[in-house]
PDB file of N, CA and C in Angstrom:
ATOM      1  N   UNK A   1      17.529 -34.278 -10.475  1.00  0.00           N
ATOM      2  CA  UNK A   1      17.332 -34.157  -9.045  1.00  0.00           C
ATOM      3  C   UNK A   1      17.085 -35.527  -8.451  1.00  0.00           C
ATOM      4  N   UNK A   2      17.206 -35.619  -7.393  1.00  0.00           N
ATOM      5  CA  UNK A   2      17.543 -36.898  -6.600  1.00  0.00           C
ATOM      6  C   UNK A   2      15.896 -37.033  -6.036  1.00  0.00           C
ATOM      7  N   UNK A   3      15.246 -38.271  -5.824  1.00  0.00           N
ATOM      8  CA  UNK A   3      14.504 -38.444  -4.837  1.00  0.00           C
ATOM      9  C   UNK A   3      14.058 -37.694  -3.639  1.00  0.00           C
ATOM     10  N   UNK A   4      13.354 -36.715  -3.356  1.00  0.00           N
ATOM     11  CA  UNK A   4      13.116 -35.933  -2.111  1.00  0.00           C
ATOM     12  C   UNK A   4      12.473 -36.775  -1.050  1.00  0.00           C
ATOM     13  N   UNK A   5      12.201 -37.817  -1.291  1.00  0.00           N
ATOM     14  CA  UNK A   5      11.323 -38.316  -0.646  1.00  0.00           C
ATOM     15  C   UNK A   5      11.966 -39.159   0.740  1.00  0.00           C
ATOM     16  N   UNK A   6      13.007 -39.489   0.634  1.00  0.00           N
ATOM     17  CA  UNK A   6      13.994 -39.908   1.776  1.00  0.00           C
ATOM     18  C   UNK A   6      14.027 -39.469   3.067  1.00  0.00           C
ATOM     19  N   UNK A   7      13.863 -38.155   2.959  1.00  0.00           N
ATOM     20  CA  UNK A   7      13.897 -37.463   4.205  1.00  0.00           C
ATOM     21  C   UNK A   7      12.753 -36.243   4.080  1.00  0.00           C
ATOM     22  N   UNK A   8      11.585 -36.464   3.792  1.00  0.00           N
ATOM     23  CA  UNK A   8      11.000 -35.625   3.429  1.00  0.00           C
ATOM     24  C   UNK A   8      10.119 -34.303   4.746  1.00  0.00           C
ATOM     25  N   UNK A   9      10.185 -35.298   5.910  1.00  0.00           N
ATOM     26  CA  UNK A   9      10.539 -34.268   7.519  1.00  0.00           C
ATOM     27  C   UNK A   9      11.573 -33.006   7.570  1.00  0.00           C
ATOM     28  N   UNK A  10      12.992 -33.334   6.812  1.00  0.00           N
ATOM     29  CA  UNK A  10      14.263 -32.471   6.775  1.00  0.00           C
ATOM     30  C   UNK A  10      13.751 -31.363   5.812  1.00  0.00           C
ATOM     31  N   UNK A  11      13.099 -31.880   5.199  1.00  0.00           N
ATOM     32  CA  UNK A  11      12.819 -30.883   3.832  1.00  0.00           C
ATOM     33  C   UNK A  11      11.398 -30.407   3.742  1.00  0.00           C
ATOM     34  N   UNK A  12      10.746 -30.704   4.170  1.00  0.00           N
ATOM     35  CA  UNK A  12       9.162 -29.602   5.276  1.00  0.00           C
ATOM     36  C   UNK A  12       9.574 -28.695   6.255  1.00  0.00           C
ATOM     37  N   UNK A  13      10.798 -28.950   6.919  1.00  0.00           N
ATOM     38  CA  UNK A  13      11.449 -28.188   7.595  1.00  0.00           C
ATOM     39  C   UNK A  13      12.107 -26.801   6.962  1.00  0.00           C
ATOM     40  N   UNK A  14      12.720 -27.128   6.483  1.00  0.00           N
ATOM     41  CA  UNK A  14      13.755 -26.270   5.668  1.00  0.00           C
ATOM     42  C   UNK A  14      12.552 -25.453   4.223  1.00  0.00           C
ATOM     43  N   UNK A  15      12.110 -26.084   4.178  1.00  0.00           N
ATOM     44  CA  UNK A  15      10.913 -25.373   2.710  1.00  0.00           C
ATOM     45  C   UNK A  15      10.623 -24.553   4.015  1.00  0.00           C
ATOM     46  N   UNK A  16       9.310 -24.718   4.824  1.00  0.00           N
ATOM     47  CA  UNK A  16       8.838 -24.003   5.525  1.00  0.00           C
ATOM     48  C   UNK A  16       9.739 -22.999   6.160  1.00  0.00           C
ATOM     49  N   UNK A  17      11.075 -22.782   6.506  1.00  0.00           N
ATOM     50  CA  UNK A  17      11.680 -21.486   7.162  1.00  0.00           C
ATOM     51  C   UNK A  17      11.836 -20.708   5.863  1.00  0.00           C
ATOM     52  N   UNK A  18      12.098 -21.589   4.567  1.00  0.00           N
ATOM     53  CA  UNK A  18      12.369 -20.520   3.655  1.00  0.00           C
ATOM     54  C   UNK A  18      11.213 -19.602   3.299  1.00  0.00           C
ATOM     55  N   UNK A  19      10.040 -20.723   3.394  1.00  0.00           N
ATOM     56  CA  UNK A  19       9.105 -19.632   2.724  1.00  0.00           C
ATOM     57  C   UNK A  19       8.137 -18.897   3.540  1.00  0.00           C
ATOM     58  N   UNK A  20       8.533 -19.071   4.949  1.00  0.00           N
ATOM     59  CA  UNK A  20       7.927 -18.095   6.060  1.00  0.00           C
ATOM     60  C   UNK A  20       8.946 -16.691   6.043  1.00  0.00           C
ATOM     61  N   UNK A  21      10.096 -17.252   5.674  1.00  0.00           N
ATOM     62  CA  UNK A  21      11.224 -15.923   6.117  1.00  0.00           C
ATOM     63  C   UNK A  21      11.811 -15.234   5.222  1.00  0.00           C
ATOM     64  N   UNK A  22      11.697 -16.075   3.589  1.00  0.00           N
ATOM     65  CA  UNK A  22      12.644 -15.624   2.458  1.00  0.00           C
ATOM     66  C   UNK A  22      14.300 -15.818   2.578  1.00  0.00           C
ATOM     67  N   UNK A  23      14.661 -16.132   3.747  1.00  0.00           N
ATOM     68  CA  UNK A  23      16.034 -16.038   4.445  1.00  0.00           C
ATOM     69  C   UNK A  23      17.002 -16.101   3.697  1.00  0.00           C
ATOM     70  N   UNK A  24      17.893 -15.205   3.289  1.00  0.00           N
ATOM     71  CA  UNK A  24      18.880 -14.697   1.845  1.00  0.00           C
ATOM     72  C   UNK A  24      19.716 -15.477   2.422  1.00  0.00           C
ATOM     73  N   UNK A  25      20.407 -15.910   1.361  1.00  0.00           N
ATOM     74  CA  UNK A  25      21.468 -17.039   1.261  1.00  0.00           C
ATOM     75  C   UNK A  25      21.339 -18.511   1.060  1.00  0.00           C
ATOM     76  N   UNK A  26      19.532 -18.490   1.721  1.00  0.00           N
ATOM     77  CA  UNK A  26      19.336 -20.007   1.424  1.00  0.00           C
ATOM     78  C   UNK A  26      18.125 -20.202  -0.109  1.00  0.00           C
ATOM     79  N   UNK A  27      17.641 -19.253  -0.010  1.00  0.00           N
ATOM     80  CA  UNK A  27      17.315 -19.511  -1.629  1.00  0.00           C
ATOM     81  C   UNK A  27      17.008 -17.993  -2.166  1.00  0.00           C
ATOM     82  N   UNK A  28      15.777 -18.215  -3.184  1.00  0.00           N
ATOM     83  CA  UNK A  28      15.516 -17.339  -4.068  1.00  0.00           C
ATOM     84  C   UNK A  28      13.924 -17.015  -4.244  1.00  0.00           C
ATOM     85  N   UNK A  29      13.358 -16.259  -4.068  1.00  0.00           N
ATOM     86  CA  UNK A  29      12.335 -16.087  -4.958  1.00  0.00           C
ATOM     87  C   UNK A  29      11.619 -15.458  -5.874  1.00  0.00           C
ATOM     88  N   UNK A  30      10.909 -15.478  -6.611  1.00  0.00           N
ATOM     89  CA  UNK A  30      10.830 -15.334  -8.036  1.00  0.00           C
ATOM     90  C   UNK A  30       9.147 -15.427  -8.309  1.00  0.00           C
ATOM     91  N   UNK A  31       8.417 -14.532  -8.791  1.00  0.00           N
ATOM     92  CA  UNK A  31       7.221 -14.747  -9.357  1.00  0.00           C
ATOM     93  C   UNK A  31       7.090 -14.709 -11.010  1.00  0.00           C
ATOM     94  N   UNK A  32       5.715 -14.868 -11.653  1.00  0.00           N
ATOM     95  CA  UNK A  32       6.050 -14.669 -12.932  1.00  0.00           C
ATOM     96  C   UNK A  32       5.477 -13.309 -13.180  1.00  0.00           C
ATOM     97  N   UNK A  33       5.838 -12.995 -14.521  1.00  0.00           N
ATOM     98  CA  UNK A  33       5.560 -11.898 -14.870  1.00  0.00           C
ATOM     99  C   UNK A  33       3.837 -11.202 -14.659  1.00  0.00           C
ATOM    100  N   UNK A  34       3.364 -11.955 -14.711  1.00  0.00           N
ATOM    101  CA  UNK A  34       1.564 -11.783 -14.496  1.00  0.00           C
ATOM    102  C   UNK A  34       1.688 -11.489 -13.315  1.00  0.00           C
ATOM    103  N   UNK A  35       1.818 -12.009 -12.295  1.00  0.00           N
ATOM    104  CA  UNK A  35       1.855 -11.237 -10.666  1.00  0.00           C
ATOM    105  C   UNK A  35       2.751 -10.397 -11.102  1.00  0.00           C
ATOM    106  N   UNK A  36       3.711 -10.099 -11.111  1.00  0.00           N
ATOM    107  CA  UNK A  36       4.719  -8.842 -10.971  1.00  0.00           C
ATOM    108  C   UNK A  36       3.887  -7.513 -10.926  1.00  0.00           C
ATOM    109  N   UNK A  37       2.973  -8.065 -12.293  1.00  0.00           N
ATOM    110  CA  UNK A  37       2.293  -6.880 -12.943  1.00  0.00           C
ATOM    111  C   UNK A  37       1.381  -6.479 -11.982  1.00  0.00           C
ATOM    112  N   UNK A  38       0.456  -6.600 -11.198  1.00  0.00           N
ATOM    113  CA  UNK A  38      -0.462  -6.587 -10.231  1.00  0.00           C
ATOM    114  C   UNK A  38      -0.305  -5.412  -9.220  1.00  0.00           C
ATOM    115  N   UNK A  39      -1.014  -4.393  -8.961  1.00  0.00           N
ATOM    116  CA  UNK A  39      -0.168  -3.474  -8.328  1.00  0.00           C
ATOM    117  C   UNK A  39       0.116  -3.910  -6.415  1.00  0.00           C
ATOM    118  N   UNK A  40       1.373  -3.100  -5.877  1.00  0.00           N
ATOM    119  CA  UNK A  40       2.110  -3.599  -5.027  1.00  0.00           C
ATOM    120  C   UNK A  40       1.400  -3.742  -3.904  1.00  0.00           C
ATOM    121  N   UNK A  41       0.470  -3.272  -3.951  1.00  0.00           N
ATOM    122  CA  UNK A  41      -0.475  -3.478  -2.285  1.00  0.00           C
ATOM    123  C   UNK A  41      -0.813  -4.958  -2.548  1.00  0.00           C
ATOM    124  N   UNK A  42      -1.303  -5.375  -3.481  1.00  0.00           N
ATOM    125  CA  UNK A  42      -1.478  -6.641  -3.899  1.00  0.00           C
ATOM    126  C   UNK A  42      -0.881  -8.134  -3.877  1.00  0.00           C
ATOM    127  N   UNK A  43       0.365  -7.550  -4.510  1.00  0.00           N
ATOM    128  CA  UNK A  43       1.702  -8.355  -4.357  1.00  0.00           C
ATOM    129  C   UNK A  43       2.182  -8.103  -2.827  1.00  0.00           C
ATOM    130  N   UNK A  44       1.587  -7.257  -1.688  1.00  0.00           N
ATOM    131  CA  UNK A  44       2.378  -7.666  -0.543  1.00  0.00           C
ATOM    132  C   UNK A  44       1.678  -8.805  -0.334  1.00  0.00           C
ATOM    133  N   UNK A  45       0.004  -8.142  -0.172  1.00  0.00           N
ATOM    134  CA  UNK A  45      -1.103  -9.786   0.003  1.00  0.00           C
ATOM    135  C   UNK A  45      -0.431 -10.817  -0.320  1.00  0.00           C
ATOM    136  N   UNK A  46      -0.381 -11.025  -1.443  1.00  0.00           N
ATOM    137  CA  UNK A  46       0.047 -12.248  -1.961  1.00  0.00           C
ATOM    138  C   UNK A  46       1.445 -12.896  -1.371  1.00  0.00           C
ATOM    139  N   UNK A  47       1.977 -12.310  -0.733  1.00  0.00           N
ATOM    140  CA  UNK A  47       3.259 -12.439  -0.320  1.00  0.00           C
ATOM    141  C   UNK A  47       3.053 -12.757   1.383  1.00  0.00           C
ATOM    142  N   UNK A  48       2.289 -12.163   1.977  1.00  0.00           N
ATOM    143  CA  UNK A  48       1.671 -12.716   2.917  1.00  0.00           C
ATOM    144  C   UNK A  48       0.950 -13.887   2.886  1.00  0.00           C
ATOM    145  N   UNK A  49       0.104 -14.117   2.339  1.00  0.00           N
ATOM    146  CA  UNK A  49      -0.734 -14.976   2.054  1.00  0.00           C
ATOM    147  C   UNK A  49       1.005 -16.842   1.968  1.00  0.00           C
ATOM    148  N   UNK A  50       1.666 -16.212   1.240  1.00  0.00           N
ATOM    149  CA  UNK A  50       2.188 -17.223   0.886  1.00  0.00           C
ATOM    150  C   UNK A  50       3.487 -18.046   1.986  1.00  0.00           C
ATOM    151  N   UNK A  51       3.456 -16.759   2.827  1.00  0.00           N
ATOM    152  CA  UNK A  51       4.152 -16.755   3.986  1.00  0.00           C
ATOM    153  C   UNK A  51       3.594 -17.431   5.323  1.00  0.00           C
ATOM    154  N   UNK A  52       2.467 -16.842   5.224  1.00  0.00           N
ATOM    155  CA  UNK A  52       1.582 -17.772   6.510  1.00  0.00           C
ATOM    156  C   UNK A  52       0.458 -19.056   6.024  1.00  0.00           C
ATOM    157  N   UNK A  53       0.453 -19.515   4.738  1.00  0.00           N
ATOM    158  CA  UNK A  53       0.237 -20.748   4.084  1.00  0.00           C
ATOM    159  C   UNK A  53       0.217 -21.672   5.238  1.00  0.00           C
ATOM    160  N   UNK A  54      -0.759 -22.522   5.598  1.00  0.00           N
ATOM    161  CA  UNK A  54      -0.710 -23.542   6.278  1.00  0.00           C
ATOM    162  C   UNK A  54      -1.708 -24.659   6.199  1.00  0.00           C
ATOM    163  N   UNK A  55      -2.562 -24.816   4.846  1.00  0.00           N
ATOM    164  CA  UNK A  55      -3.501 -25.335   4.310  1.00  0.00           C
ATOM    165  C   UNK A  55      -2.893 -26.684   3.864  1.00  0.00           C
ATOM    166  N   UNK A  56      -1.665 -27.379   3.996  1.00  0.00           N
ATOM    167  CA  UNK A  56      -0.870 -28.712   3.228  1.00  0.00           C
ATOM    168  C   UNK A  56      -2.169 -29.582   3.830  1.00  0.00           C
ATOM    169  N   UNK A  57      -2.289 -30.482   3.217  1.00  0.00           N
ATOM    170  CA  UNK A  57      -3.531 -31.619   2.876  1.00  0.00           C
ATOM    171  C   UNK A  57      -2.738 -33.001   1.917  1.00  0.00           C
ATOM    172  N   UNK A  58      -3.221 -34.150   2.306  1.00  0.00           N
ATOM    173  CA  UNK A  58      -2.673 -34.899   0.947  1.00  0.00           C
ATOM    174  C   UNK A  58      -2.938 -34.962   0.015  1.00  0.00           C
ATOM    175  N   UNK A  59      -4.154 -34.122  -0.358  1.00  0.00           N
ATOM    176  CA  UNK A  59      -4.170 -33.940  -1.357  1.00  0.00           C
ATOM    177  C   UNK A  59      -3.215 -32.608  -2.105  1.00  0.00           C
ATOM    178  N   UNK A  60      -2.489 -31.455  -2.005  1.00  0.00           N
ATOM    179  CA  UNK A  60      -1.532 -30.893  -2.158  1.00  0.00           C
ATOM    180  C   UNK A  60      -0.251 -31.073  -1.782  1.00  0.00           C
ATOM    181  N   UNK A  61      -0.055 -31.601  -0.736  1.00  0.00           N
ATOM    182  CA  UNK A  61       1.291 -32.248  -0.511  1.00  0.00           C
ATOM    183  C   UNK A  61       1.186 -33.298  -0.242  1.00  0.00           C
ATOM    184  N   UNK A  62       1.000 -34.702  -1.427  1.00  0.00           N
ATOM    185  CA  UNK A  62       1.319 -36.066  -1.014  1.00  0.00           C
ATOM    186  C   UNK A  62       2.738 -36.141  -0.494  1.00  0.00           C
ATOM    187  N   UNK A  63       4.100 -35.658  -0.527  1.00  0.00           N
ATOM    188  CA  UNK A  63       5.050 -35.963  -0.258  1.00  0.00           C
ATOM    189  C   UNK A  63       5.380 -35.416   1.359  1.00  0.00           C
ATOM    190  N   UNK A  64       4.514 -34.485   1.655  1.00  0.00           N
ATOM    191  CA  UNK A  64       5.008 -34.132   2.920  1.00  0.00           C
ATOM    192  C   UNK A  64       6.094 -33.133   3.006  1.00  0.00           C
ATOM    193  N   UNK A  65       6.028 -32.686   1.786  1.00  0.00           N
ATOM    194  CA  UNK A  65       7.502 -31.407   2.147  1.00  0.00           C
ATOM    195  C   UNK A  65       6.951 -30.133   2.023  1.00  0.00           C
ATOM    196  N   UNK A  66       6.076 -29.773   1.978  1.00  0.00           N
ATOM    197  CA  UNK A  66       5.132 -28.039   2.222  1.00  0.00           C
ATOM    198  C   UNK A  66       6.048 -27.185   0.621  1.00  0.00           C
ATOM    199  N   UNK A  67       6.065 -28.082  -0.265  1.00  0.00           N
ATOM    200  CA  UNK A  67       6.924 -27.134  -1.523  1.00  0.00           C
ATOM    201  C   UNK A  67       5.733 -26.253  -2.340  1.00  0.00           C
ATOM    202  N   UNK A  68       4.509 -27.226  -2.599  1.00  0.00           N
ATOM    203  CA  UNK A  68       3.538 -26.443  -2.727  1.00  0.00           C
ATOM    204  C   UNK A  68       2.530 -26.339  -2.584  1.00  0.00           C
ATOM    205  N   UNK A  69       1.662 -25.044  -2.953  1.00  0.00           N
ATOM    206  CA  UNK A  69       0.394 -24.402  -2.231  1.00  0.00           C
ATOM    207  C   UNK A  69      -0.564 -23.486  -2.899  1.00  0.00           C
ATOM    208  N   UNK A  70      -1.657 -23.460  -2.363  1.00  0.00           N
ATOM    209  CA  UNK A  70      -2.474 -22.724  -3.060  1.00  0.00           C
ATOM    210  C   UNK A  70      -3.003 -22.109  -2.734  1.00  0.00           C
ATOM    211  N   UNK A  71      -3.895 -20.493  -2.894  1.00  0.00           N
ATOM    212  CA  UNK A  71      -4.815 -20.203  -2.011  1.00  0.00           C
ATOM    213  C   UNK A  71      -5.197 -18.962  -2.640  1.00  0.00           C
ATOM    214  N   UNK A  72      -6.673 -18.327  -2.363  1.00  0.00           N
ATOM    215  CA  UNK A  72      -7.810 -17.482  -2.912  1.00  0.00           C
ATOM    216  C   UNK A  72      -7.290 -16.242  -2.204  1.00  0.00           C
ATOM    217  N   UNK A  73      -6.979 -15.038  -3.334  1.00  0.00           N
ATOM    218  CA  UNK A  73      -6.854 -14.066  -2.536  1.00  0.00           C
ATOM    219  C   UNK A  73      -7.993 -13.091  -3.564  1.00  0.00           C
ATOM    220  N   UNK A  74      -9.166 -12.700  -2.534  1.00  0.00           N
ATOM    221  CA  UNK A  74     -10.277 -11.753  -3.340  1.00  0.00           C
ATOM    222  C   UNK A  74     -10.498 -12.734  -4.574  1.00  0.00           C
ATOM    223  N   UNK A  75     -10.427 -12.759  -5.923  1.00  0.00           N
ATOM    224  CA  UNK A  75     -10.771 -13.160  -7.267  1.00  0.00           C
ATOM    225  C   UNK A  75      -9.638 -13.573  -7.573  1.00  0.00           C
ATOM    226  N   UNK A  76      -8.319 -13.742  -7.410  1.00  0.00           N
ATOM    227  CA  UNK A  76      -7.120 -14.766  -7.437  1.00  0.00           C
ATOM    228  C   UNK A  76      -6.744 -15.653  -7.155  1.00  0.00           C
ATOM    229  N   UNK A  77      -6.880 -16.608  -7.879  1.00  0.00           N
ATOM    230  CA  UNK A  77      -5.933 -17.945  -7.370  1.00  0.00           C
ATOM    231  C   UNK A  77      -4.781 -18.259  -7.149  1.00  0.00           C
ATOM    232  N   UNK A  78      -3.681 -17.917  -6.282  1.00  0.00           N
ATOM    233  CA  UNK A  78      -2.365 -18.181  -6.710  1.00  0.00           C
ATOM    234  C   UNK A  78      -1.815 -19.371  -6.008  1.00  0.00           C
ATOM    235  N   UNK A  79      -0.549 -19.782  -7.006  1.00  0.00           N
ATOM    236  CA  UNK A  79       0.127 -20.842  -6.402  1.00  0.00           C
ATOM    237  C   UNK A  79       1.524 -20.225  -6.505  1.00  0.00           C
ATOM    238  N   UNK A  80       2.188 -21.401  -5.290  1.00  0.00           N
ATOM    239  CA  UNK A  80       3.366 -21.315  -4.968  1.00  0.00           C
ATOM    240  C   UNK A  80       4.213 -22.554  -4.930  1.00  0.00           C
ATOM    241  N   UNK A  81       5.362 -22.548  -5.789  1.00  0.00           N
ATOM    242  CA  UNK A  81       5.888 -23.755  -5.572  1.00  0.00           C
ATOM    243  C   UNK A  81       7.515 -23.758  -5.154  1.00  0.00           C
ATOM    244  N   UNK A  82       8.082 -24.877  -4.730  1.00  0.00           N
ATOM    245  CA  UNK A  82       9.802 -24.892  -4.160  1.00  0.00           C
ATOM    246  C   UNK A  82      10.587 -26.095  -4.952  1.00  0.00           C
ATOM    247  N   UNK A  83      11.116 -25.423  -5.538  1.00  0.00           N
ATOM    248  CA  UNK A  83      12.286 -26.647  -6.474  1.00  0.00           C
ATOM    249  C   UNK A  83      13.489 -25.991  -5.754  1.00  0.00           C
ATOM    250  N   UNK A  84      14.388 -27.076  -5.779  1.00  0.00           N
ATOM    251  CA  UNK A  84      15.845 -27.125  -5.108  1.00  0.00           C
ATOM    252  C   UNK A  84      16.623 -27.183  -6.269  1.00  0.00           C
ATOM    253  N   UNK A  85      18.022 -26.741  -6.157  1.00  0.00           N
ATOM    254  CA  UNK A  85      19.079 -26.753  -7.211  1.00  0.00           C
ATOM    255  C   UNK A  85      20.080 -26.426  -6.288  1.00  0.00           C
ATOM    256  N   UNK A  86      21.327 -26.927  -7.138  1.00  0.00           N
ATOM    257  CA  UNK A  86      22.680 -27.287  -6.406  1.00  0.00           C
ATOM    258  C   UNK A  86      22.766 -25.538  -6.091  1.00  0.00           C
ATOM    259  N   UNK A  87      24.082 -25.474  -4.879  1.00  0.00           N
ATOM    260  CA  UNK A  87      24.569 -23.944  -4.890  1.00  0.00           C
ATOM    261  C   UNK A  87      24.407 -23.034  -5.554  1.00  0.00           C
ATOM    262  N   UNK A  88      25.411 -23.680  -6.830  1.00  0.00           N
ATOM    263  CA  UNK A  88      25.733 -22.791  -7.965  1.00  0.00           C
ATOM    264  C   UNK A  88      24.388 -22.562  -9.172  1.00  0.00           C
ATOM    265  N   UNK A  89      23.504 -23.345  -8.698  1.00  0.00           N
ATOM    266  CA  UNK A  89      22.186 -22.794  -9.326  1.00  0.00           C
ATOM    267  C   UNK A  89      22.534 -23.325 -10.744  1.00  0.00           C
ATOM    268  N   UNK A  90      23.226 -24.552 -10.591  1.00  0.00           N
ATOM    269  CA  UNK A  90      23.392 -25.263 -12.126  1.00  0.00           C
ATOM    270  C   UNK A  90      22.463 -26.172 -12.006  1.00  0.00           C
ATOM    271  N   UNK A  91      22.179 -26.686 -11.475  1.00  0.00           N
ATOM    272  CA  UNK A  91      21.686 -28.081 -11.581  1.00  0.00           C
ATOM    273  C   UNK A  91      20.535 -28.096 -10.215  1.00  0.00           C
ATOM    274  N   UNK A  92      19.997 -29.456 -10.602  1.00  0.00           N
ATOM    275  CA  UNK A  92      18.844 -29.784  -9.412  1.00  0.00           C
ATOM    276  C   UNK A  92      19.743 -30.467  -8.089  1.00  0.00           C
ATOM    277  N   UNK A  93      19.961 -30.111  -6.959  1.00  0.00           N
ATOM    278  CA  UNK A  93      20.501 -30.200  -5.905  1.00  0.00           C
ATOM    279  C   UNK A  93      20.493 -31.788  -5.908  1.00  0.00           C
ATOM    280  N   UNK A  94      21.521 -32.629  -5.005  1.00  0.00           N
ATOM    281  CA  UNK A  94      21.796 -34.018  -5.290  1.00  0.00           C
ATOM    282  C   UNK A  94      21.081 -34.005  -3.515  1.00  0.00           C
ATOM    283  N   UNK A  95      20.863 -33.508  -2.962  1.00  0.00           N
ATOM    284  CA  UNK A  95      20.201 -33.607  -1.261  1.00  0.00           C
ATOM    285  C   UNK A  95      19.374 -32.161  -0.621  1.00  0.00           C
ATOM    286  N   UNK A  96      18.050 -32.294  -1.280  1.00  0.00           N
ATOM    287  CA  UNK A  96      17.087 -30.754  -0.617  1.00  0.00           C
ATOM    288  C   UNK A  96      17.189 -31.146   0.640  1.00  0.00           C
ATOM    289  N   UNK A  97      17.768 -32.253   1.271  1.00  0.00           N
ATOM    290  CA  UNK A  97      17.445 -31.890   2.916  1.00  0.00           C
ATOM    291  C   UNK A  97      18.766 -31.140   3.342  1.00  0.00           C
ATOM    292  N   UNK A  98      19.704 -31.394   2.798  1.00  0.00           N
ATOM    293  CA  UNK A  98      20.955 -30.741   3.753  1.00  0.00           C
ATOM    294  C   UNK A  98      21.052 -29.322   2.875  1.00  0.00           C
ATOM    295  N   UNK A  99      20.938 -28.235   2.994  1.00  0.00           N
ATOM    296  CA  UNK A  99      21.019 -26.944   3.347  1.00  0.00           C
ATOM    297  C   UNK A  99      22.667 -26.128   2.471  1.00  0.00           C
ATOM    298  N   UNK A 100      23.505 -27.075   3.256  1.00  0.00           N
ATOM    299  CA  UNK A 100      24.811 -27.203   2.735  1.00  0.00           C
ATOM    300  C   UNK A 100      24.830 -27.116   1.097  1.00  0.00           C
ATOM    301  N   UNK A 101      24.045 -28.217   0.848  1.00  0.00           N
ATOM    302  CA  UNK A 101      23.963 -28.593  -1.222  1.00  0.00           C
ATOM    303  C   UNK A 101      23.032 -27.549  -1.493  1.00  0.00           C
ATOM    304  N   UNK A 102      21.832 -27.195  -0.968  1.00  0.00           N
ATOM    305  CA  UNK A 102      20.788 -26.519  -1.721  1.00  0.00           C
ATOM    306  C   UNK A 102      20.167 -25.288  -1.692  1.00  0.00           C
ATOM    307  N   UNK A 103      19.954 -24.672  -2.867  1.00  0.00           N
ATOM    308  CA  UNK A 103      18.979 -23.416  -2.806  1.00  0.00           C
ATOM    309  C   UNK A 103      18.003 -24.043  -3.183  1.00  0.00           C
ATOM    310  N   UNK A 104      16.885 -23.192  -2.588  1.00  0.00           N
ATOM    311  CA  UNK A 104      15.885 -22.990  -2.785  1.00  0.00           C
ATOM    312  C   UNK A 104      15.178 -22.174  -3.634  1.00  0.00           C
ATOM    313  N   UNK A 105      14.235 -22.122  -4.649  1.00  0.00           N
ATOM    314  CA  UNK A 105      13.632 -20.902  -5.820  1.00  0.00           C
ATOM    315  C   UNK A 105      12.167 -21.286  -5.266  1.00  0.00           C
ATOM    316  N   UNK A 106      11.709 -20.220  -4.742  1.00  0.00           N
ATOM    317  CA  UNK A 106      10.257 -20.330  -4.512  1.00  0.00           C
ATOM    318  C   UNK A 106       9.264 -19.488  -5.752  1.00  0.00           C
ATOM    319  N   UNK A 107       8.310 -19.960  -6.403  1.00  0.00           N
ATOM    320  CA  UNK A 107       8.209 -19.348  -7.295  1.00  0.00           C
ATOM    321  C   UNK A 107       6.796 -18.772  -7.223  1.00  0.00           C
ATOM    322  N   UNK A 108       6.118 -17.736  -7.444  1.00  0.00           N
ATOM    323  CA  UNK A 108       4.494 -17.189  -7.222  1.00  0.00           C
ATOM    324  C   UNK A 108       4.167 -17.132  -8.332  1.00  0.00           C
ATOM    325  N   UNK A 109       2.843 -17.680  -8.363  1.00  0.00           N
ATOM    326  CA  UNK A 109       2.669 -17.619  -9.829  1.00  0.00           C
ATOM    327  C   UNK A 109       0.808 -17.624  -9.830  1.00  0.00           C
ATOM    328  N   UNK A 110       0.360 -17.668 -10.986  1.00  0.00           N
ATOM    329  CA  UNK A 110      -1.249 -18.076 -11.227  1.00  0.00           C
ATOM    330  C   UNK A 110      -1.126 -19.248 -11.943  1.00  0.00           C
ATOM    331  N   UNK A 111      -2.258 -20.339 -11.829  1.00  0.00           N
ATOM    332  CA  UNK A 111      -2.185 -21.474 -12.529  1.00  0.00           C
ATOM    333  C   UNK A 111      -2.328 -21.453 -13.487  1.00  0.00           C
ATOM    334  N   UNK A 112      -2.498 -20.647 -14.761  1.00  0.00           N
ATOM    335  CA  UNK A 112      -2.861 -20.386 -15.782  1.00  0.00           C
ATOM    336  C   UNK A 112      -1.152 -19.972 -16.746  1.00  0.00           C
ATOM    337  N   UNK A 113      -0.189 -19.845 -15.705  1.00  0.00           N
ATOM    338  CA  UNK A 113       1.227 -19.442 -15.690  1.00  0.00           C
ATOM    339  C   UNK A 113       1.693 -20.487 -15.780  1.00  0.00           C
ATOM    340  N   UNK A 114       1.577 -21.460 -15.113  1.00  0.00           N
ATOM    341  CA  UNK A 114       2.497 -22.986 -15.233  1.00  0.00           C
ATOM    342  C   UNK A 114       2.449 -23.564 -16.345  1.00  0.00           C
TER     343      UNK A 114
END
């Protein structure tokens, strides 16, 4: 993957519609199996929670692109993170700012998962 850091305004932009909206076609998301498991009233929380996220700090986003996040739901910690990859979901995208080259995989997870 290329440097994100170039345009990293284009790509706070574009992270943030994906992961307020999920918006099909421009990426993906994906939790791990430990949330999956959690029953679904839960996993909407969490899905909310990760949607209206607005806690970025430099200390969680030194780069300025809102890819990832963290936050307390009841006795859970979860995180959320955004890696880019080309179209075809081969490879790490050669430009996360232009839209055109990249999906998005947003991923939910617990830190204990990474």
């Amino acid at each position: 993957m290329t440097d994100t850091t170039e345009n990293p305004a284009r790509i706070r932009e574009l992270n943030d519609e994906f992961r307020k909206t999920f918006e099909p076609g421009t990426g993906t998301v994906v939790m791990t199996r430990a949330v999956s498991q959690l029953p679904p009233e839960t996993i909407t929380e969490i899905v909310k929670g990760v949607k209206t996220f607005d806690a970025f700090t430099e200390d969680n986003d030194p780069n300025g692109e809102h890819d990832f996040g963290n936050f307390k739901l009841d006795d859970l910690t979860i995180w959320f993170k955004i890696d880019y990859y080309n179209r075809d979901m081969t490879a790490g995208s050669e430009d996360p700012s232009d839209p055109e080259q990249t999906m998005r995989v947003l991923t939910i997870l617990f830190p204990e998962d990474y």
